[in-house]
Structure formats: structure tokens, C-alpha cells
C-alpha atoms as a PDB file:
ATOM      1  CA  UNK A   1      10.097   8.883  -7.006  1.00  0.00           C
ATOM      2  CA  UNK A   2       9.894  10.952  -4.006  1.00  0.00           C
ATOM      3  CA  UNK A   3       6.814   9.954  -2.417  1.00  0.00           C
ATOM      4  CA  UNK A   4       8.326   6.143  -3.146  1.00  0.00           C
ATOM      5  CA  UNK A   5      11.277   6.991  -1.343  1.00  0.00           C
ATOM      6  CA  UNK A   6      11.878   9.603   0.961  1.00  0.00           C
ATOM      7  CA  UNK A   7      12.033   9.198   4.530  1.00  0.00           C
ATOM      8  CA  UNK A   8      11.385  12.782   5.447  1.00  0.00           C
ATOM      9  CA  UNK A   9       8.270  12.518   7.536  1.00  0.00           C
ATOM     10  CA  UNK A  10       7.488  16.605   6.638  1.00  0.00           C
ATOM     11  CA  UNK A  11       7.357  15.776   2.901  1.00  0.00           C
ATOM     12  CA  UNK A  12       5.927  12.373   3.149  1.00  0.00           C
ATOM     13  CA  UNK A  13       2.577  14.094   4.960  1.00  0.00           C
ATOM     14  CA  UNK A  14       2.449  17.295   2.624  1.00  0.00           C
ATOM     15  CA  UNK A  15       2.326  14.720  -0.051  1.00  0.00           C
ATOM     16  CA  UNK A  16      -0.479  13.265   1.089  1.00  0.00           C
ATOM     17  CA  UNK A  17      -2.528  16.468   2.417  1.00  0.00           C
ATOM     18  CA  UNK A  18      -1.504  18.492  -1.229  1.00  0.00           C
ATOM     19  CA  UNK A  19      -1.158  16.024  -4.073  1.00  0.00           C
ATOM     20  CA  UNK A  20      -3.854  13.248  -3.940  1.00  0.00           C
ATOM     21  CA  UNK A  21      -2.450  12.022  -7.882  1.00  0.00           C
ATOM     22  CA  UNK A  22       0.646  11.262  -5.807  1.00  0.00           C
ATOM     23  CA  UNK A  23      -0.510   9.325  -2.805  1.00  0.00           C
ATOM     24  CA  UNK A  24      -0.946   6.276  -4.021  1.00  0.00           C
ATOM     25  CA  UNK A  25       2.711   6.054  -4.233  1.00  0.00           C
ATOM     26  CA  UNK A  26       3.104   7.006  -0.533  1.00  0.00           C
ATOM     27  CA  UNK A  27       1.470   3.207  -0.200  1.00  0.00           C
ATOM     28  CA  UNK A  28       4.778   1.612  -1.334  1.00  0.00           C
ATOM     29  CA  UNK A  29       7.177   3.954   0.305  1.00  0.00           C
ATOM     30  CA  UNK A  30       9.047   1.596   3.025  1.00  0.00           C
ATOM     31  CA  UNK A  31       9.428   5.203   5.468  1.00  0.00           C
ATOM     32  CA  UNK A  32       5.613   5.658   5.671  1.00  0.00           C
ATOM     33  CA  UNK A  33       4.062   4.599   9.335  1.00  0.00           C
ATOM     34  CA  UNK A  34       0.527   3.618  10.179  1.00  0.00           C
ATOM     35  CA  UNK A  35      -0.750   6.993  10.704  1.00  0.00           C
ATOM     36  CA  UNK A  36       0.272   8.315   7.614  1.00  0.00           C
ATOM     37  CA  UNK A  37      -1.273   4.672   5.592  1.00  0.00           C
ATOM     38  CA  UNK A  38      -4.674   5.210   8.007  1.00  0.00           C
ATOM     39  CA  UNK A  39      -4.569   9.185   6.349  1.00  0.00           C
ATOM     40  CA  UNK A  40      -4.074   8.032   2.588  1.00  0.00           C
ATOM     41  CA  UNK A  41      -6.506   5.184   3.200  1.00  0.00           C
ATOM     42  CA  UNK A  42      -9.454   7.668   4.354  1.00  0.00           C
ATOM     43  CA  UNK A  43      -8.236  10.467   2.282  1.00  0.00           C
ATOM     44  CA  UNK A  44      -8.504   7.980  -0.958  1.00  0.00           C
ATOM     45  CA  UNK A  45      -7.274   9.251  -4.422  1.00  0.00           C
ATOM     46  CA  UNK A  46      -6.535   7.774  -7.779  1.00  0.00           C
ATOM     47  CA  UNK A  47      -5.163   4.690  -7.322  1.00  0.00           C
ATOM     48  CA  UNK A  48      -5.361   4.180  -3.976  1.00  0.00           C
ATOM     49  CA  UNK A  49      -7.345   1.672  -3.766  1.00  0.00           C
ATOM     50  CA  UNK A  50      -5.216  -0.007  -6.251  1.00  0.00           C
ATOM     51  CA  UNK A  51      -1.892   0.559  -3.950  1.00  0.00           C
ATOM     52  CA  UNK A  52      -3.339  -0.972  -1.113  1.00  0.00           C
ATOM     53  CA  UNK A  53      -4.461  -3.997  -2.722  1.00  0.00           C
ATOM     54  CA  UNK A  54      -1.397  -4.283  -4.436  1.00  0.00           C
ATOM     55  CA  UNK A  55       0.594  -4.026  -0.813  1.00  0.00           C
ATOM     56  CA  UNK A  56      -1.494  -6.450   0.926  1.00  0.00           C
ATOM     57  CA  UNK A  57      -1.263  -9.214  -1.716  1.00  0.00           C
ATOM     58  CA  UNK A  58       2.881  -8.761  -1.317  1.00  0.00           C
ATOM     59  CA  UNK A  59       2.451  -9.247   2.280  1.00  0.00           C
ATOM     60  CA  UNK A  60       0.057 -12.512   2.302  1.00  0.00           C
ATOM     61  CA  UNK A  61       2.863 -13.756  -0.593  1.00  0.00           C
ATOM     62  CA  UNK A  62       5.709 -12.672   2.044  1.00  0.00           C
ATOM     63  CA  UNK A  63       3.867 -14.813   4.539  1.00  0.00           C
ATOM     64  CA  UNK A  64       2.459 -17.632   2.618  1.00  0.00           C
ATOM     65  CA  UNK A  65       3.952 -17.781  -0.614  1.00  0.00           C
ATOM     66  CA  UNK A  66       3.066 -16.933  -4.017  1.00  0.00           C
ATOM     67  CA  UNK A  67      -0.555 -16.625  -4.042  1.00  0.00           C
ATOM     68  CA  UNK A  68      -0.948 -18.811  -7.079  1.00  0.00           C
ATOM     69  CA  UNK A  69       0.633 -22.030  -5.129  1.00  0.00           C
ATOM     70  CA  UNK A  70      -1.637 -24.807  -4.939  1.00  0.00           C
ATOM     71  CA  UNK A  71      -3.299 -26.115  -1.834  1.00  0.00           C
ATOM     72  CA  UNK A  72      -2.880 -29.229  -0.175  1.00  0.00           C
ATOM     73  CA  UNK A  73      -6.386 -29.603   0.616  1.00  0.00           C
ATOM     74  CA  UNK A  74      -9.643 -28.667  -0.910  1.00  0.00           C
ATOM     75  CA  UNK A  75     -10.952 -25.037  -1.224  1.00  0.00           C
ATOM     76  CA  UNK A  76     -13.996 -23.617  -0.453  1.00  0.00           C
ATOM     77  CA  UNK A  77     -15.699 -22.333  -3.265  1.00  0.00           C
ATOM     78  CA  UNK A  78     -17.262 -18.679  -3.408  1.00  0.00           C
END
């Protein structure tokens, strides 16, 4: 719960140097600033990879919607 919620920029970045199981969590803490993301990105961990997924799909749903809405238009295909 801390790493989700503090806003205490001292224990937000020992987090991330001293407890990689935990920085996946610093992902969806709202207190956590582009330098400390850019860290946890390149530092990597369990789960990371997952977080930041995760928090990108909530912000293209924040901007366009849920992500399963259907288009207007055709879609390109893969």
C-alpha cells in the first residue's frame, strides 16, 4: 500500500532503488513523476512490465474510451 500511495518523494525512490518486488506498484502511485517512472522503467522488475501496460491502456481508455468500443470505420488488420 505504500508504494501505491505515498507522496513522500524519499520513500517513493528508496522503493524503487531497494525493493524491485515492490516497484511495480510505484507504476500506479498518482505522487510518482517522470523521473522516478523513466527509473522503474529501466530498472525493470517483476511485474513491471505488466504495470506499465496496465497504466497506458487506462490512459488511451481516459482519452478514447473503453478500448473495446467499436469503430466507426474499418480497421486495419495486423
Amino acid at each position: 500500500m505504500l508504494a501505491c500511495e505515498t507522496a513522500d518523494e524519499d520513500i517513493l525512490w528508496h522503493i524503487a532503488h531497494e525493493a524491485p518486488e515492490l516497484r511495480r506498484w510505484l507504476v500506479a502511485n498518482p505522487h510518482a513523476d517522470a523521473l522516478l517512472l523513466e527509473y522503474v522503467a529501466q530498472a525493470s522488475g517483476p511485474g513491471v512490465n505488466e504495470a506499465f501496460h496496465v497504466f497506458f491502456a487506462s490512459m488511451d481508455e481516459s482519452v478514447d474510451g473503453p478500448a473495446d468500443r467499436p469503430t466507426d470505420g474499418p480497421t486495419e488488420s495486423a
